[in-house]
PDB file of N, CA and C in Angstrom:
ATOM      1  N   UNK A   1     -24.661  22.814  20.913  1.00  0.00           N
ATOM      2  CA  UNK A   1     -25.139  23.839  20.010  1.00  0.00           C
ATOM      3  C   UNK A   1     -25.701  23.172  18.761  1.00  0.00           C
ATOM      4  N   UNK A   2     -26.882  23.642  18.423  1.00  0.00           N
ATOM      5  CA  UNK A   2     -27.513  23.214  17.242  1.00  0.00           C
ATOM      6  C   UNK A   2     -27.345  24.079  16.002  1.00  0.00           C
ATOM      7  N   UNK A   3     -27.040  23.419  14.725  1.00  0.00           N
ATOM      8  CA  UNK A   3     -27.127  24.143  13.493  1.00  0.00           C
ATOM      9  C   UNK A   3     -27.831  23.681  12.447  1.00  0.00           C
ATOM     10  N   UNK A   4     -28.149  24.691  11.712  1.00  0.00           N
ATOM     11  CA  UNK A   4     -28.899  24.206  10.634  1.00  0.00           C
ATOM     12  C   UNK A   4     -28.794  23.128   9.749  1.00  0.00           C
ATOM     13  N   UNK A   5     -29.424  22.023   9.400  1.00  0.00           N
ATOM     14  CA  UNK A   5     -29.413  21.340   8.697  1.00  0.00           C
ATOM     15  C   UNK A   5     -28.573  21.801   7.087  1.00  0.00           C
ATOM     16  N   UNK A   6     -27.650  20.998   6.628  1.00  0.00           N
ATOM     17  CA  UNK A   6     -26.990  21.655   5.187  1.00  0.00           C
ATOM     18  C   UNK A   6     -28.434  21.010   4.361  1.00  0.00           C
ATOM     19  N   UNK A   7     -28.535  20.260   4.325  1.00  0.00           N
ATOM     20  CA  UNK A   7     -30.029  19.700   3.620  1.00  0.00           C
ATOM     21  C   UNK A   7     -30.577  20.815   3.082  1.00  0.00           C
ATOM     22  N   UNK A   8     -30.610  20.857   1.353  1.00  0.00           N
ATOM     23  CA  UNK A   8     -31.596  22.096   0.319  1.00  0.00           C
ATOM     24  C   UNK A   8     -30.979  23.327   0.750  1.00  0.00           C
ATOM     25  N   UNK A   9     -30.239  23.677   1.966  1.00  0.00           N
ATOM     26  CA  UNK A   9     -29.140  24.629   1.697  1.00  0.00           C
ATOM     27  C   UNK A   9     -28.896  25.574   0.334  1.00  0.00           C
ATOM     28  N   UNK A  10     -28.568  26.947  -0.069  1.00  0.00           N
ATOM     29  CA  UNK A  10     -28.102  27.488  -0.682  1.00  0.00           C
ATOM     30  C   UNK A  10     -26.851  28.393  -0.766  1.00  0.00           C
ATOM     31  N   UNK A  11     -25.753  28.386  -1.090  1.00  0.00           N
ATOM     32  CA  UNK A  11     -25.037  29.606  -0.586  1.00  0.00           C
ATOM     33  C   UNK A  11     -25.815  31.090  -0.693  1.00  0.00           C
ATOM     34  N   UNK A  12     -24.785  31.639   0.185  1.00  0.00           N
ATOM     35  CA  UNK A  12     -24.841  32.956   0.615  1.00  0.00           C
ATOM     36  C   UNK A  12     -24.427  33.624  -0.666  1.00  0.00           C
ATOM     37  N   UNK A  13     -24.830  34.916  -0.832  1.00  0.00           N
ATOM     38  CA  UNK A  13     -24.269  35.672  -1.745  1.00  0.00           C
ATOM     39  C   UNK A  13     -23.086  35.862  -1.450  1.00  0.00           C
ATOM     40  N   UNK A  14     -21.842  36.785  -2.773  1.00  0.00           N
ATOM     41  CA  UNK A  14     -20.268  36.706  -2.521  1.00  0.00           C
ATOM     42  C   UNK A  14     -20.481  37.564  -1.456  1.00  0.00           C
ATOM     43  N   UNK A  15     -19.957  37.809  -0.289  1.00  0.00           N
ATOM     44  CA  UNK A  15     -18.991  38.577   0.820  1.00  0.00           C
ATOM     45  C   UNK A  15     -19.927  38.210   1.750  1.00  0.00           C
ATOM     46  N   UNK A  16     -21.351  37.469   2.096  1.00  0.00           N
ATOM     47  CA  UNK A  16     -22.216  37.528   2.739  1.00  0.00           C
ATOM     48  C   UNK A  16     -22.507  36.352   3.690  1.00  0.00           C
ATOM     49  N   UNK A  17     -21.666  35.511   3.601  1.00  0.00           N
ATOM     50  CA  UNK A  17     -21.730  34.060   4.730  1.00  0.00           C
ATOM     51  C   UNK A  17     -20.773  35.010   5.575  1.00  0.00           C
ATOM     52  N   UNK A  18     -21.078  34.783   6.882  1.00  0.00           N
ATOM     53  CA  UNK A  18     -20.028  35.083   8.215  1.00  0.00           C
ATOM     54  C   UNK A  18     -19.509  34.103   8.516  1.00  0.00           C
ATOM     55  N   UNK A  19     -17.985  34.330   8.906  1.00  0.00           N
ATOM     56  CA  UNK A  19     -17.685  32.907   9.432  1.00  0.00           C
ATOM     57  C   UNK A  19     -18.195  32.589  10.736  1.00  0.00           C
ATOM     58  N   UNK A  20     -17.538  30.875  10.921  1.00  0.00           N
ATOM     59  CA  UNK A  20     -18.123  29.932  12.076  1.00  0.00           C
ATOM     60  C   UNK A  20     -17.021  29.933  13.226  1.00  0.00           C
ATOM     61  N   UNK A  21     -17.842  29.733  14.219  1.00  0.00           N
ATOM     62  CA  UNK A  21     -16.957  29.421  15.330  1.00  0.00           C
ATOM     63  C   UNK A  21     -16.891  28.232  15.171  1.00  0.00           C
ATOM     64  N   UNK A  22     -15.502  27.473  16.147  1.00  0.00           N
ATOM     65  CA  UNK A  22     -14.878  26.478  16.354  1.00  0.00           C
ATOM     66  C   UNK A  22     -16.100  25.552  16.712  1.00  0.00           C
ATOM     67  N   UNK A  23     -17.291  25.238  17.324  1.00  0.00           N
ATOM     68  CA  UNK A  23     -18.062  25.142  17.524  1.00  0.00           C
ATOM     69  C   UNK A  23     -19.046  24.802  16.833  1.00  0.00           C
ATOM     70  N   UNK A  24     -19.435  25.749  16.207  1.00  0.00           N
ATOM     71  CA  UNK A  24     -20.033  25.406  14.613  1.00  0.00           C
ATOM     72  C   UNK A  24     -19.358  25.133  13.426  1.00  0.00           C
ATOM     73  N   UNK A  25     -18.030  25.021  13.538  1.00  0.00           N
ATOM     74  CA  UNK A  25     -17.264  24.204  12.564  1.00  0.00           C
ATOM     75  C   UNK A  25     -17.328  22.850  12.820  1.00  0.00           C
ATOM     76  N   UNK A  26     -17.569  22.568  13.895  1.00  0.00           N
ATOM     77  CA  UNK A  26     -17.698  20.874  14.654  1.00  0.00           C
ATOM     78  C   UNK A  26     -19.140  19.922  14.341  1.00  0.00           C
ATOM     79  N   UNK A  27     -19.834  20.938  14.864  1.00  0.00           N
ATOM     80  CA  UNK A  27     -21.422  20.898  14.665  1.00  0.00           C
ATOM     81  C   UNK A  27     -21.628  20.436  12.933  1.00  0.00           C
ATOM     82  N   UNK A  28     -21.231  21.421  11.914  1.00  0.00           N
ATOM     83  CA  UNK A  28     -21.569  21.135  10.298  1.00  0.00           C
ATOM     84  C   UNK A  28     -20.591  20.024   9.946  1.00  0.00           C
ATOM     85  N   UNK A  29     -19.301  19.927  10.183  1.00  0.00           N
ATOM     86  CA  UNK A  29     -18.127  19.061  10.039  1.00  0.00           C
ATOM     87  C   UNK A  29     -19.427  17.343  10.298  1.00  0.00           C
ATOM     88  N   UNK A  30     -19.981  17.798  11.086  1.00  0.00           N
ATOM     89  CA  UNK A  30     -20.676  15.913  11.995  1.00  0.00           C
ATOM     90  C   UNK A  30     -21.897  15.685  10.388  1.00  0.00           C
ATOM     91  N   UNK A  31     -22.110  16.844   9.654  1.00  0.00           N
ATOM     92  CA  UNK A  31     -23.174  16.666   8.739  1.00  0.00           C
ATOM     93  C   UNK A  31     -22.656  16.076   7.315  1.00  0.00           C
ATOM     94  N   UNK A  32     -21.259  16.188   7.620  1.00  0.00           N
ATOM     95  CA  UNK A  32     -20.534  15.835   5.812  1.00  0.00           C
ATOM     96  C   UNK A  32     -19.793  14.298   6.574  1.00  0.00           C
ATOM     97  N   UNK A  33     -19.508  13.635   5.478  1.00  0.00           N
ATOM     98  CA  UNK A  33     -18.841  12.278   5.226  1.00  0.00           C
ATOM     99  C   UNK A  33     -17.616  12.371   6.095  1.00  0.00           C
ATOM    100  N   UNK A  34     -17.422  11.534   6.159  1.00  0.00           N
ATOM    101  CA  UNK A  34     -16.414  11.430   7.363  1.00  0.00           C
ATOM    102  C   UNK A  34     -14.814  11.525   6.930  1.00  0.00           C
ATOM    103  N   UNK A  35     -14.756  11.646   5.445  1.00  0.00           N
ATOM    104  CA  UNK A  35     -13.287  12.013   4.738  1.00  0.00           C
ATOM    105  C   UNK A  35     -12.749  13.102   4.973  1.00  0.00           C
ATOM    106  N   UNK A  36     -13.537  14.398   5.342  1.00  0.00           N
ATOM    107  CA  UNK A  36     -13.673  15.810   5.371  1.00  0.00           C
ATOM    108  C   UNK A  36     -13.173  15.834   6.577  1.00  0.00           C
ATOM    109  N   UNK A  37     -11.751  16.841   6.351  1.00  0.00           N
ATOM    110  CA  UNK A  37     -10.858  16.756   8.105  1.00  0.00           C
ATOM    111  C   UNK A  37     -11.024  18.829   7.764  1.00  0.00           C
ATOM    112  N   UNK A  38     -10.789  19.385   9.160  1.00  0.00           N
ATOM    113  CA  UNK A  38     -10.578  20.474   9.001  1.00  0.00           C
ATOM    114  C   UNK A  38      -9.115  20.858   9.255  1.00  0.00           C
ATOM    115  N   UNK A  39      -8.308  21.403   8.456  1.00  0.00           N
ATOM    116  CA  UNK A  39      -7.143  22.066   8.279  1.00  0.00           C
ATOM    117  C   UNK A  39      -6.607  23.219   8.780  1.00  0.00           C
ATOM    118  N   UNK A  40      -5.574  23.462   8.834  1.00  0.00           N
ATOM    119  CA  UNK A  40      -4.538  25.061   8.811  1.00  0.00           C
ATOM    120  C   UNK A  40      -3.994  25.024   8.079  1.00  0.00           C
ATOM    121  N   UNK A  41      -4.223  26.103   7.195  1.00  0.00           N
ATOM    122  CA  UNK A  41      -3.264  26.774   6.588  1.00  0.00           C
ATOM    123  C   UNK A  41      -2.898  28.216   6.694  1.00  0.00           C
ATOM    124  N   UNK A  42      -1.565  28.595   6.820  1.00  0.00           N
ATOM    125  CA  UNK A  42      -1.067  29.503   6.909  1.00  0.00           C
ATOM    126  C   UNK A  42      -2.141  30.959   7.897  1.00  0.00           C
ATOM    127  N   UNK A  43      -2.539  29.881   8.621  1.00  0.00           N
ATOM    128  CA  UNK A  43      -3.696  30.452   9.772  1.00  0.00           C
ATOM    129  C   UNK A  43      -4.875  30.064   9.695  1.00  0.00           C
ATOM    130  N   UNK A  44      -5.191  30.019   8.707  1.00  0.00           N
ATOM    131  CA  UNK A  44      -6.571  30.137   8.032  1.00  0.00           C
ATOM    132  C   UNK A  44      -7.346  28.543   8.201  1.00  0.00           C
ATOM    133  N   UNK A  45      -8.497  28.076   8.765  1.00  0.00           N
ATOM    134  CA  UNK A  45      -9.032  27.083   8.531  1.00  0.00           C
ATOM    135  C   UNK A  45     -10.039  26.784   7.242  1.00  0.00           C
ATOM    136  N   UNK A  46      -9.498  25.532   6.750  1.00  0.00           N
ATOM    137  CA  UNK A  46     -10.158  25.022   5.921  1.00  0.00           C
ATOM    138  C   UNK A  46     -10.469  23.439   5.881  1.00  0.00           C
ATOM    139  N   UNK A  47     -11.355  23.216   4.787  1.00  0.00           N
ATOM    140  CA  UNK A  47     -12.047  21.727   4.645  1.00  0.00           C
ATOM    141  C   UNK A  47     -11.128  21.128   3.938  1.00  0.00           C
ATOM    142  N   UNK A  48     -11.087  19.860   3.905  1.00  0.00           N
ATOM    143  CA  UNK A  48     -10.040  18.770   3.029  1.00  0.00           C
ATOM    144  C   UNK A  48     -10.798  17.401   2.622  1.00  0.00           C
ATOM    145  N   UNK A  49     -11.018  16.961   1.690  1.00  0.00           N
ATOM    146  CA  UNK A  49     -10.842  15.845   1.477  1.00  0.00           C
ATOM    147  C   UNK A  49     -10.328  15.120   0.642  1.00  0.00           C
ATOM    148  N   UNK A  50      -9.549  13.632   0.619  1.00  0.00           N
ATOM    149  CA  UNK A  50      -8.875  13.337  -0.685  1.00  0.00           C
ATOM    150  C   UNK A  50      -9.836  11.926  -0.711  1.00  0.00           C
ATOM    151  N   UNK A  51      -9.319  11.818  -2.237  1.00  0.00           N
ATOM    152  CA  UNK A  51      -9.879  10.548  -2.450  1.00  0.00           C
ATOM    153  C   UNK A  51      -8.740   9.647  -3.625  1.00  0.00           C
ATOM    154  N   UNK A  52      -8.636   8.850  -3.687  1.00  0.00           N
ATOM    155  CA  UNK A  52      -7.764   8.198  -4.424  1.00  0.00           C
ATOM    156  C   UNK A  52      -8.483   7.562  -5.878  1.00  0.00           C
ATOM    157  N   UNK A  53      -8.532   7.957  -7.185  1.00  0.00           N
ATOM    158  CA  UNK A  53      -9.365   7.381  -8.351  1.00  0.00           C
ATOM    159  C   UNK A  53      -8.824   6.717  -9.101  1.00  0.00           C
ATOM    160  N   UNK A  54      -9.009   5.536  -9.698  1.00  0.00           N
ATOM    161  CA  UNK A  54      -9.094   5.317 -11.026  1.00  0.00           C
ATOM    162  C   UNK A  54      -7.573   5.457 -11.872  1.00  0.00           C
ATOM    163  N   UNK A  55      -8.050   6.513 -12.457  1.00  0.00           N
ATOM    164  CA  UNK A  55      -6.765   6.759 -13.462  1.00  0.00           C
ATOM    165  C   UNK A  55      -7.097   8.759 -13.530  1.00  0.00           C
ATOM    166  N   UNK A  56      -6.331   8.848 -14.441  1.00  0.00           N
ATOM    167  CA  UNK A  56      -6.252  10.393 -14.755  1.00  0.00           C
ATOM    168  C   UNK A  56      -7.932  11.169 -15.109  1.00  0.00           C
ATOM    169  N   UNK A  57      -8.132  10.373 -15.982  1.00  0.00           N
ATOM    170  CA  UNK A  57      -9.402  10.496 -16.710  1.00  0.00           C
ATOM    171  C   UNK A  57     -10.625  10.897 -15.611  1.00  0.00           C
ATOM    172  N   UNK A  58     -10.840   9.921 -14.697  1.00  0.00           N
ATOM    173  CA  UNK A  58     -11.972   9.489 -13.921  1.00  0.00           C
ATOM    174  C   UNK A  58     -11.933  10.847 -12.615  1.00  0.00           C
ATOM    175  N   UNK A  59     -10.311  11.502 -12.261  1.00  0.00           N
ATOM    176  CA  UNK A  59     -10.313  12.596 -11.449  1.00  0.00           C
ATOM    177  C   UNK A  59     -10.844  13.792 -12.342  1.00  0.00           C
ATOM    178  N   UNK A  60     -10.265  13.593 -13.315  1.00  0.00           N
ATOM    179  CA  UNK A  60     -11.053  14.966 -14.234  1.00  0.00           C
ATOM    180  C   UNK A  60     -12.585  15.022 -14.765  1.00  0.00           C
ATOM    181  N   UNK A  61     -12.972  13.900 -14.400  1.00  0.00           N
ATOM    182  CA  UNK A  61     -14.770  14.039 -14.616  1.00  0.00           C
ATOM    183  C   UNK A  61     -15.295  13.962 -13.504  1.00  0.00           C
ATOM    184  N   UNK A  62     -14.922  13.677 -12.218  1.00  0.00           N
ATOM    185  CA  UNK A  62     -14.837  13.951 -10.956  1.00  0.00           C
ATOM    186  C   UNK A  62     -15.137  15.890 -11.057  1.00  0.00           C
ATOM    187  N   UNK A  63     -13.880  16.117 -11.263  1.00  0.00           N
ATOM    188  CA  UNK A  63     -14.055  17.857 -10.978  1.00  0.00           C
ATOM    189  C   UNK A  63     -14.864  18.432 -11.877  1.00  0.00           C
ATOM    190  N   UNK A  64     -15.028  17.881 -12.951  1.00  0.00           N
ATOM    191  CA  UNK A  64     -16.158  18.321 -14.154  1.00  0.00           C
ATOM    192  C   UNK A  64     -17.434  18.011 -13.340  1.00  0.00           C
ATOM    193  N   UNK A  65     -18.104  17.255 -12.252  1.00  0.00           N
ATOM    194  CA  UNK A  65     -19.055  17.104 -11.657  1.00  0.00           C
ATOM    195  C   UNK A  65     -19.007  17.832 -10.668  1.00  0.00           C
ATOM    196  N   UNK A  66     -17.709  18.364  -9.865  1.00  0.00           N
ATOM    197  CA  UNK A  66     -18.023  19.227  -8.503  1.00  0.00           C
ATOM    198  C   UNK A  66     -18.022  20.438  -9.407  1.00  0.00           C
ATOM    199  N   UNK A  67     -16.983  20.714 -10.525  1.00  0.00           N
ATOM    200  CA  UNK A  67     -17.845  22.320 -11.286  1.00  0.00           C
ATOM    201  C   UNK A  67     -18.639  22.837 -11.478  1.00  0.00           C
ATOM    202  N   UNK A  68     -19.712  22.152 -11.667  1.00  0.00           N
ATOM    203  CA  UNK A  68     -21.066  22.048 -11.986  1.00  0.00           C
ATOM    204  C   UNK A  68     -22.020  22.853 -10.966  1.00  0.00           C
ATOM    205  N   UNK A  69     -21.646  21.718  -9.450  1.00  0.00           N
ATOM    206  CA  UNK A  69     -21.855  22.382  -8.463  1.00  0.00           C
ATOM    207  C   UNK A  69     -21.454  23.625  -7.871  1.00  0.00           C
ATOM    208  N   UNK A  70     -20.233  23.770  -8.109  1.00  0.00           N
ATOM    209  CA  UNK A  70     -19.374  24.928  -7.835  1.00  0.00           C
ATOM    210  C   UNK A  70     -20.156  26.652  -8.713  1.00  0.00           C
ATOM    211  N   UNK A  71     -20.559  26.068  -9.717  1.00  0.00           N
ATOM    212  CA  UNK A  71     -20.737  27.229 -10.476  1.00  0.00           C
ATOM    213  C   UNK A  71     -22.442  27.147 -10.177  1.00  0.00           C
ATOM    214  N   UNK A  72     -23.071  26.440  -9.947  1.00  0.00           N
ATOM    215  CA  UNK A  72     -24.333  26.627  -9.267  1.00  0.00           C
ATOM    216  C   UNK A  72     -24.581  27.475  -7.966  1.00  0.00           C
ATOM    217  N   UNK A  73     -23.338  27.001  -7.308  1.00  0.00           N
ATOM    218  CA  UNK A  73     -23.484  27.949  -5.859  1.00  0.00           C
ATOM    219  C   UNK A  73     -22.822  29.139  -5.713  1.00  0.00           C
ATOM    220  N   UNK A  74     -21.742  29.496  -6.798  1.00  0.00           N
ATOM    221  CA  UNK A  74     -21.017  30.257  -6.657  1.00  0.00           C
ATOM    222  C   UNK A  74     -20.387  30.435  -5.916  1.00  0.00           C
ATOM    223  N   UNK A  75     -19.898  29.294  -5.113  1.00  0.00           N
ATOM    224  CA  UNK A  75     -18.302  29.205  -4.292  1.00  0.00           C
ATOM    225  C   UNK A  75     -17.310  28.224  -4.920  1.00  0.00           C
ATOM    226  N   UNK A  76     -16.219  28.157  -5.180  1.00  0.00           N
ATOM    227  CA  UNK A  76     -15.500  27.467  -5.691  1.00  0.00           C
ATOM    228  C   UNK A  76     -14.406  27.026  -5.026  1.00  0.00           C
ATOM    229  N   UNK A  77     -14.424  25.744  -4.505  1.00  0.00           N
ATOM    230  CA  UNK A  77     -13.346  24.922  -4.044  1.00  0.00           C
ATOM    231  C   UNK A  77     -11.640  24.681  -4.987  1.00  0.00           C
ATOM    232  N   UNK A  78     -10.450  24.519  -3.959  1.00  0.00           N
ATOM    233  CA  UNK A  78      -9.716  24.515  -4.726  1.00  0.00           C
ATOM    234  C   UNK A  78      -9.756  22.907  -5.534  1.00  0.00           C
ATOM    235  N   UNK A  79      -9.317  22.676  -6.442  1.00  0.00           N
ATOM    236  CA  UNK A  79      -9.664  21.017  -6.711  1.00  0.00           C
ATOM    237  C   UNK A  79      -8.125  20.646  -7.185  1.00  0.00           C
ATOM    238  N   UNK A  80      -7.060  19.605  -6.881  1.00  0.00           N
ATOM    239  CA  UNK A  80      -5.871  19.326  -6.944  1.00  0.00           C
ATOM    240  C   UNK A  80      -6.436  17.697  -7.570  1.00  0.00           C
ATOM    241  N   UNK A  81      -5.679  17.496  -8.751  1.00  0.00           N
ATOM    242  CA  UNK A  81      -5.141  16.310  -9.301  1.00  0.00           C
ATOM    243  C   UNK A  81      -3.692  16.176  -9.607  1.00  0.00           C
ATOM    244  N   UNK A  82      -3.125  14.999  -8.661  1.00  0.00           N
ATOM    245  CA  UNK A  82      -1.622  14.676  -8.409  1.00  0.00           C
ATOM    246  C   UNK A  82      -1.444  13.319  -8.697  1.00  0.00           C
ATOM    247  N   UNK A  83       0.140  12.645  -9.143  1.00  0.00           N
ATOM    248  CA  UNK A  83      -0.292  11.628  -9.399  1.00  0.00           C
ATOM    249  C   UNK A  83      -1.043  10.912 -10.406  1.00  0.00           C
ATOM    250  N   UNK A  84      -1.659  11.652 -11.282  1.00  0.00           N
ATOM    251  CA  UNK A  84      -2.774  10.975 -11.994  1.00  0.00           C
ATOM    252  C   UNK A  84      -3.603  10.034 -11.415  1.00  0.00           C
ATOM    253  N   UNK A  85      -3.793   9.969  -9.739  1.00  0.00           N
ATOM    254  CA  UNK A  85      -5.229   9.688  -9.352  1.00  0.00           C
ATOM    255  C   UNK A  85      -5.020   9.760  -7.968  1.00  0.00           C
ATOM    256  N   UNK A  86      -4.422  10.877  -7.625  1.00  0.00           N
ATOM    257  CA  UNK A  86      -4.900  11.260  -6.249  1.00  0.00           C
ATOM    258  C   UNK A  86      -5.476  12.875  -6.149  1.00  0.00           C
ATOM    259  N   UNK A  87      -6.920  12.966  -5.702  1.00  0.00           N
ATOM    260  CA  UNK A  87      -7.124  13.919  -5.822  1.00  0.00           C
ATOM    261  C   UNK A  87      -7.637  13.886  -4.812  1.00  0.00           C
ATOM    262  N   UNK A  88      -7.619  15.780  -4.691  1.00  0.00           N
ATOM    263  CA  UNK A  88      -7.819  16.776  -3.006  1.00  0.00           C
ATOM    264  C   UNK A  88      -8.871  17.493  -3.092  1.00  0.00           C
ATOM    265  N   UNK A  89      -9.887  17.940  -2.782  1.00  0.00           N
ATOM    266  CA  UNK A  89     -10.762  18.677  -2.655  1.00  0.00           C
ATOM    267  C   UNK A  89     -10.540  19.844  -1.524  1.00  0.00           C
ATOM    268  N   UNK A  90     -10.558  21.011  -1.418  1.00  0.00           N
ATOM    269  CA  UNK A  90      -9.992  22.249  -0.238  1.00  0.00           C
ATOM    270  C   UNK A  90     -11.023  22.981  -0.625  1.00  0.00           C
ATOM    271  N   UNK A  91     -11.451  23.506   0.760  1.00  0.00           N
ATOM    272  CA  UNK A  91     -12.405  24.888   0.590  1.00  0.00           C
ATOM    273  C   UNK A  91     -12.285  25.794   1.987  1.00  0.00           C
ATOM    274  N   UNK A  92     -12.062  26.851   1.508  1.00  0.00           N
ATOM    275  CA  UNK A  92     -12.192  28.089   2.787  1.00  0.00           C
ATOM    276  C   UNK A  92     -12.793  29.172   1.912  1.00  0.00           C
ATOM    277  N   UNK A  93     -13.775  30.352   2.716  1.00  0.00           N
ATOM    278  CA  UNK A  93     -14.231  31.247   2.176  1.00  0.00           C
ATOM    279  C   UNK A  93     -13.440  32.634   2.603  1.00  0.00           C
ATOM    280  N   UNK A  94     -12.577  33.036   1.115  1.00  0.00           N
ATOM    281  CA  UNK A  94     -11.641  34.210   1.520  1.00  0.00           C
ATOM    282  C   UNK A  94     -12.317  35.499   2.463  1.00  0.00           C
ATOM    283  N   UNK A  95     -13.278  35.839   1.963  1.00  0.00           N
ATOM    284  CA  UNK A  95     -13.963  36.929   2.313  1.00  0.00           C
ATOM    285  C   UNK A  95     -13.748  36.693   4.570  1.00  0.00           C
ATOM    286  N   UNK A  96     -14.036  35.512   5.237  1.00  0.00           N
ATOM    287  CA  UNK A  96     -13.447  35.771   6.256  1.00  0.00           C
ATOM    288  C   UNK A  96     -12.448  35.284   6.641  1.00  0.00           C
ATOM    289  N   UNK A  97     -11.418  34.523   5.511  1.00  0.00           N
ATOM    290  CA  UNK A  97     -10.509  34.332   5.733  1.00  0.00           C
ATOM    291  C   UNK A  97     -10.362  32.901   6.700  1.00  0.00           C
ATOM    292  N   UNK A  98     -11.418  32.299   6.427  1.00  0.00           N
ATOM    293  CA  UNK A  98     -11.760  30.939   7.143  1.00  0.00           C
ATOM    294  C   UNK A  98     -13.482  30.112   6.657  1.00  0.00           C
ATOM    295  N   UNK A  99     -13.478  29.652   7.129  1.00  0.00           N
ATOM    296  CA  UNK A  99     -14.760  28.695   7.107  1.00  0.00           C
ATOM    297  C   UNK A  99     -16.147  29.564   7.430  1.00  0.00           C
ATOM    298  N   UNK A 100     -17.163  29.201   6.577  1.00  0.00           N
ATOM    299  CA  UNK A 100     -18.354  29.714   6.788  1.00  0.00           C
ATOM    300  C   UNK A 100     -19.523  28.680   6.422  1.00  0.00           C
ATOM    301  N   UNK A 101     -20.555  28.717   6.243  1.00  0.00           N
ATOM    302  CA  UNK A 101     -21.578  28.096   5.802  1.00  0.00           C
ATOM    303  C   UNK A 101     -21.187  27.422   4.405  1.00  0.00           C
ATOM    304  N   UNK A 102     -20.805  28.399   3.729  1.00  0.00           N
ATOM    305  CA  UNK A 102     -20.679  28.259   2.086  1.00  0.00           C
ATOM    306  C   UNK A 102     -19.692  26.857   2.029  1.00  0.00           C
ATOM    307  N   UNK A 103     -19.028  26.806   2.878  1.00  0.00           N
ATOM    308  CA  UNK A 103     -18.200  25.978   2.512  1.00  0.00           C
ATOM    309  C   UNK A 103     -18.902  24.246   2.838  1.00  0.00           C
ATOM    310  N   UNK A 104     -19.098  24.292   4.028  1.00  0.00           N
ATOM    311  CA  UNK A 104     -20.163  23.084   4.056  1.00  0.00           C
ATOM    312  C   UNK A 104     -21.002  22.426   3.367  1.00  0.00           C
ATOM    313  N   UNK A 105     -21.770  23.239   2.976  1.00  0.00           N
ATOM    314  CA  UNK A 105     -22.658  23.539   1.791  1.00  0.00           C
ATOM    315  C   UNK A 105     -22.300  22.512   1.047  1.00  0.00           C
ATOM    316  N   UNK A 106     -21.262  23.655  -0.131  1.00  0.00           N
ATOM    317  CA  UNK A 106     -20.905  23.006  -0.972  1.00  0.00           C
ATOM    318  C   UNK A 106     -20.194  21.292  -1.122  1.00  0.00           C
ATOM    319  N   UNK A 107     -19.359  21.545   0.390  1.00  0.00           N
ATOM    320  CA  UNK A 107     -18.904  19.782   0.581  1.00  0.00           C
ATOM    321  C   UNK A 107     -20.202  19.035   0.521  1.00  0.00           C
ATOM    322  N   UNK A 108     -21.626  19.713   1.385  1.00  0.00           N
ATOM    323  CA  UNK A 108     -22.484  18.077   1.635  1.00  0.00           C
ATOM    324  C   UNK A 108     -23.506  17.752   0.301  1.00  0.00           C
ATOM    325  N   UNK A 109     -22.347  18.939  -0.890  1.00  0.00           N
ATOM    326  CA  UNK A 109     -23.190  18.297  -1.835  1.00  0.00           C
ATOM    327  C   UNK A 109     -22.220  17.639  -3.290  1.00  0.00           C
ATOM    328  N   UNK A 110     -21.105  18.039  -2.629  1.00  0.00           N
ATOM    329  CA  UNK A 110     -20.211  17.044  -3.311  1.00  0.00           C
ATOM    330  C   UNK A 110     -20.479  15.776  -2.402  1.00  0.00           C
ATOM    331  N   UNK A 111     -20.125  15.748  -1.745  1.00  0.00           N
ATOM    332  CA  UNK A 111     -20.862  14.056  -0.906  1.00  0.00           C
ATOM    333  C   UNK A 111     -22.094  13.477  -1.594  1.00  0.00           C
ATOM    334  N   UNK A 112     -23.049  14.207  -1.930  1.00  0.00           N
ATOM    335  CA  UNK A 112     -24.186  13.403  -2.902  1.00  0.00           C
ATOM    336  C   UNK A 112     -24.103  12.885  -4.473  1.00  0.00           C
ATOM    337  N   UNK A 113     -22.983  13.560  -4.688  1.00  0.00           N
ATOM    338  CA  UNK A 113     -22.036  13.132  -5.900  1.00  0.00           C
ATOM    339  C   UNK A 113     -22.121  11.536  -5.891  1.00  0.00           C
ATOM    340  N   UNK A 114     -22.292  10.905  -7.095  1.00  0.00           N
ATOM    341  CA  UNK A 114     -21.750   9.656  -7.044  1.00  0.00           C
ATOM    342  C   UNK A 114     -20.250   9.525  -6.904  1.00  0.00           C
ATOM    343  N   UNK A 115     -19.716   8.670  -5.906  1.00  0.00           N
ATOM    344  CA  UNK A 115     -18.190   8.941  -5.873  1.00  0.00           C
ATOM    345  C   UNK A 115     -17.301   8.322  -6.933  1.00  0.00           C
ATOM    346  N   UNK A 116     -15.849   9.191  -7.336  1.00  0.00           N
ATOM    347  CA  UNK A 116     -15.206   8.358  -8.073  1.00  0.00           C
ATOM    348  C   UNK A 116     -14.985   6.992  -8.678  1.00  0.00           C
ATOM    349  N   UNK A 117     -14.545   6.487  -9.615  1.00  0.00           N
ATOM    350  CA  UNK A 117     -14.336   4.968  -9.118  1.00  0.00           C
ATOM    351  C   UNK A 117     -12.993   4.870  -8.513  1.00  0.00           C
ATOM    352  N   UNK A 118     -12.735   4.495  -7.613  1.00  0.00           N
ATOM    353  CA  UNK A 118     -11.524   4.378  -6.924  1.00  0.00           C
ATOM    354  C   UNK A 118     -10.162   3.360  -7.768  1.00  0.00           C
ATOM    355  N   UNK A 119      -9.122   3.986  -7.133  1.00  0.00           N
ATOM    356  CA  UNK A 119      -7.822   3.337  -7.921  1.00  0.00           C
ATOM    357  C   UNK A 119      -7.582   1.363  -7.130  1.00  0.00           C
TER     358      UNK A 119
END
């Protein structure tokens, strides 16, 4: 099965991405960095990635750069700093209660992010 390129991608308006089949969660999953695992939680599938930074400082200008993005597309990932430099990146789109376009999206453009500096 073929899917759309995330490439210049935009999100969907709020309630308006449908979710993906298992299938096309596989298919967009092959388009983002290879850190990005797909999850369960409490039923629900979602995106993950961690990355290990720096110090305290360097995760919080980290998320000050995926905000940016976040508030451009108007989906918002959960963003976890633990540790003072291990940080998580999570995204599922509530509206189906799992994975949709939006969420991809937004990962393959945190991936164009320059990455952290690592710890």
């Amino acid at each position: 099965m073929s899917v759309e390129s995330l490439e210049g991608r935009k999100c969907y308006e709020f309630g308006a991405a449908p979710g993906l089949t298992a299938e096309q969660i596989e298919a967009m999953l092959g388009q983002l960095d290879d850190g990005w695992k797909v999850v369960d939680v409490d039923g629900s599938n979602r995106i993950r990635r961690e990355w290990k930074v720096k110090d305290f400082m360097t995760g919080l200008e980290f998320f000050q750069r995926v905000a940016v993005i976040a508030e451009e597309q108007g989906h918002h990932p959960d963003l976890h700093l633990v540790g003072y430099h291990n940080v998580t990146i999570e995204m599922w789109t509530h509206t189906t209660n799992g994975l949709s376009d939006n969420d991809f999206i937004v990962a393959y453009l945190i991936d164009k992010l320059e990455a952290p500096a690592s710890a």
